[in-house]
C-alpha atoms as a PDB file:
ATOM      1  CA  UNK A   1      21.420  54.411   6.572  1.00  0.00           C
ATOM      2  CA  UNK A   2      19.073  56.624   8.282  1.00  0.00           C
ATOM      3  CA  UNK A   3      18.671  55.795  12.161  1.00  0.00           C
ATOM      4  CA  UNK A   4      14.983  57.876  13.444  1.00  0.00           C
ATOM      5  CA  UNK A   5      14.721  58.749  15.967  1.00  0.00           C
ATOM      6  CA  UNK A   6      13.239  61.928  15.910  1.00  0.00           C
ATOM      7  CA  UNK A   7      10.772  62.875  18.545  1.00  0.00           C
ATOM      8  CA  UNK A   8      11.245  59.949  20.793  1.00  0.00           C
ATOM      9  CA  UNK A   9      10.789  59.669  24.526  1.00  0.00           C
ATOM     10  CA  UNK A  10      14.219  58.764  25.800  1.00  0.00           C
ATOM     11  CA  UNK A  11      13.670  60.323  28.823  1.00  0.00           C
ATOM     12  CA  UNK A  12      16.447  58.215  31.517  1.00  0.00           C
ATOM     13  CA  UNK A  13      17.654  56.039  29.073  1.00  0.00           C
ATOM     14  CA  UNK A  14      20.719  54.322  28.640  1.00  0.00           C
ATOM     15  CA  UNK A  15      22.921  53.998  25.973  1.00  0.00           C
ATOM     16  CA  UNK A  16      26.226  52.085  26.272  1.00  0.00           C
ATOM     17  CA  UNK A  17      29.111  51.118  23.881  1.00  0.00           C
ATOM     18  CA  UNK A  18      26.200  52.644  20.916  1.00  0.00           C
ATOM     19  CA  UNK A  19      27.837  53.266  17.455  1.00  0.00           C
ATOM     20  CA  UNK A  20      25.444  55.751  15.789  1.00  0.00           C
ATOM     21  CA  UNK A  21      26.854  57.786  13.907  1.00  0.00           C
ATOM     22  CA  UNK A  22      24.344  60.536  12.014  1.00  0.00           C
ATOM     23  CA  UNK A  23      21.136  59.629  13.971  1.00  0.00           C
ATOM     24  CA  UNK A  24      18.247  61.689  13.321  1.00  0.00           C
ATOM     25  CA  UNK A  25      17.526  62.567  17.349  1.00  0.00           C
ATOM     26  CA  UNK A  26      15.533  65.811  16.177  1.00  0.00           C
ATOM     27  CA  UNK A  27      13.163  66.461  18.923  1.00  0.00           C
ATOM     28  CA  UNK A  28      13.650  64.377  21.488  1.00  0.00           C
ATOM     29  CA  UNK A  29      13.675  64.266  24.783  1.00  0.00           C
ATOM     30  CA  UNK A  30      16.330  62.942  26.509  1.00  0.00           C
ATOM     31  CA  UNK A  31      16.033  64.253  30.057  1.00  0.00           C
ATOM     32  CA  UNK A  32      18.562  62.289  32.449  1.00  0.00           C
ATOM     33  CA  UNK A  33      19.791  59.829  29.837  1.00  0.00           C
ATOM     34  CA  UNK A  34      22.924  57.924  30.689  1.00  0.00           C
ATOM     35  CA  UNK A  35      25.285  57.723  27.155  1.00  0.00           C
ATOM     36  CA  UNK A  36      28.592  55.875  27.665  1.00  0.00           C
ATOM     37  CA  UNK A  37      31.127  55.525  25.160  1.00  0.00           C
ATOM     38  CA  UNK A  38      29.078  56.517  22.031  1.00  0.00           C
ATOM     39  CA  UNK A  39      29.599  57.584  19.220  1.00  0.00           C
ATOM     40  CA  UNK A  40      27.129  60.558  18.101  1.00  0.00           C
ATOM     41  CA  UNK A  41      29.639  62.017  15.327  1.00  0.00           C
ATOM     42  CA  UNK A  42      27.547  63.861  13.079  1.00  0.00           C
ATOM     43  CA  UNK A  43      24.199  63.538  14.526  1.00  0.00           C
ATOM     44  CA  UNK A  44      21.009  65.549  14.547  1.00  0.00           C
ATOM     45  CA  UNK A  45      20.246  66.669  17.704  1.00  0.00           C
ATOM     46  CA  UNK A  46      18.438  69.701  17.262  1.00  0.00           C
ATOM     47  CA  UNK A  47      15.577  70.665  19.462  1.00  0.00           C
ATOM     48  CA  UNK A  48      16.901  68.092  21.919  1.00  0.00           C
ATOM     49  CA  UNK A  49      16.232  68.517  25.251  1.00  0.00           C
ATOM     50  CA  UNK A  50      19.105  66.790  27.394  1.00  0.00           C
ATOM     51  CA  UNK A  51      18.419  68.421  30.676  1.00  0.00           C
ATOM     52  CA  UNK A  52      20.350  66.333  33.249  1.00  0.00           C
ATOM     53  CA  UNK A  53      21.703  63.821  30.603  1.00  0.00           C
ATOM     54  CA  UNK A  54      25.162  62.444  30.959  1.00  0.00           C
ATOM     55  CA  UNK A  55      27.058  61.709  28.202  1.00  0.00           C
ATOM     56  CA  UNK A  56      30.617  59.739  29.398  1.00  0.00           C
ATOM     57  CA  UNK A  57      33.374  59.507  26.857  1.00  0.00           C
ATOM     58  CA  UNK A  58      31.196  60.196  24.179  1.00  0.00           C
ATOM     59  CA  UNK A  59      32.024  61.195  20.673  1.00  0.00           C
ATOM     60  CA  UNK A  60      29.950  64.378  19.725  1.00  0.00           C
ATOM     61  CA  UNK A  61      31.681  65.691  16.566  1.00  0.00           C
ATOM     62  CA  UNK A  62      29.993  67.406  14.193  1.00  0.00           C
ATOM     63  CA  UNK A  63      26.524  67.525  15.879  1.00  0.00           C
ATOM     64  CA  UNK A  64      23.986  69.972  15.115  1.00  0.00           C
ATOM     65  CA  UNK A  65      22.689  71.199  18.633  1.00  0.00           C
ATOM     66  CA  UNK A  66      20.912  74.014  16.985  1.00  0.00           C
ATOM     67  CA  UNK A  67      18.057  75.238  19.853  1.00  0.00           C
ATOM     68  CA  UNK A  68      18.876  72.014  21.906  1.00  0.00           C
ATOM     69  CA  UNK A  69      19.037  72.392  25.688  1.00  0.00           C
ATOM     70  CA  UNK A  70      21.595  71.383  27.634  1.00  0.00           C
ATOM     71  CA  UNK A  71      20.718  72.653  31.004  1.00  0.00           C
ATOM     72  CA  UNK A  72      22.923  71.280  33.674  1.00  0.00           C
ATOM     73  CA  UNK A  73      24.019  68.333  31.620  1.00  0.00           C
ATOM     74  CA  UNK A  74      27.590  66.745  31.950  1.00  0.00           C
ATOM     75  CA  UNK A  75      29.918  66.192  29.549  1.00  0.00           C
ATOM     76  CA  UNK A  76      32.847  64.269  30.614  1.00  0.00           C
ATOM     77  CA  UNK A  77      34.848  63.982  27.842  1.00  0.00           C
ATOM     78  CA  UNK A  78      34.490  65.065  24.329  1.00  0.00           C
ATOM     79  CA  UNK A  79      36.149  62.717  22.112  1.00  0.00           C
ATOM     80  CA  UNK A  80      36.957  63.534  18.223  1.00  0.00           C
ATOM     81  CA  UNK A  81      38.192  60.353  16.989  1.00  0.00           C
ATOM     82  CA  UNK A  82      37.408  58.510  13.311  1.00  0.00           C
ATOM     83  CA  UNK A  83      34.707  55.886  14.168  1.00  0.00           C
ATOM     84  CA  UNK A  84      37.881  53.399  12.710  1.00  0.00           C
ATOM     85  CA  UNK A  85      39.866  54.148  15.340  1.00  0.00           C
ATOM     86  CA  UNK A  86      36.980  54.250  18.037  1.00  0.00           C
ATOM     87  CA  UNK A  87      37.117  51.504  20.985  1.00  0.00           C
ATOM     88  CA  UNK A  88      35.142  51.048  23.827  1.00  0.00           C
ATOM     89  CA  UNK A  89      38.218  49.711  25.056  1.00  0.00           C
ATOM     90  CA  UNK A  90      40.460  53.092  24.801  1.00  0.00           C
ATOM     91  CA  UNK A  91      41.995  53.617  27.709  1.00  0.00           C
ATOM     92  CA  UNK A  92      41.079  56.575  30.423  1.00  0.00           C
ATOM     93  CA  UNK A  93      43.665  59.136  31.662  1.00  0.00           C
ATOM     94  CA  UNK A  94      43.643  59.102  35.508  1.00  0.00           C
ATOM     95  CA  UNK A  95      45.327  62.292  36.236  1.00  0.00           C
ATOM     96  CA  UNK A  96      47.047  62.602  40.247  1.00  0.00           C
ATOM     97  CA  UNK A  97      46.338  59.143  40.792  1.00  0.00           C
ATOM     98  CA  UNK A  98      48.059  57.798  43.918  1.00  0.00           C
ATOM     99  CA  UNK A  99      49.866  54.326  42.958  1.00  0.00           C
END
């Protein structure tokens, strides 16, 4: 199922808990968007402009980022999980934690 996207204004969006895998984002511009846990696996991003954008726990496997920019965005963790065994639930490692 195509999802278009392509050439929208996303500019400071959020996304949370998405599941969209292979979206057609060609184009867009997604300046200081907010993504947590979503799934992007195999997604057309090229031409994207994510300046800023934070994507949280977010799946991006397999995405085409060809001449996207990704100026001074964060990633804060890449993960490459099956969409079968995705959960929004999935636990977070808190590393040097005091108890």
């Amino acid at each position: 199922m195509e999802r278009p996207f392509s050439g929208s204004d996303l500019r400071a969006a959020i996304f949370s808990r998405a599941i969209m895998p292979g979206v057609n984002l060609e184009g867009s511009d997604m300046q200081n968007a907010f993504l947590d846990y979503v799934v992007l696996r195999g997604a057309n991003m090229r031409g994207v402009i994510a300046s800023g954008a934070n994507f949280v726990r977010s799946d991006l496997g397999d995405v085409d980022v060809t001449n996207a920019d990704f100026t001074e965005a964060v990633i804060d963790r890449y993960q490459a999980r099956s969409i079968s065994h995705w959960s929004p639930y999935d636990p977070v490692g808190v590393v040097n934690a005091d108890p």
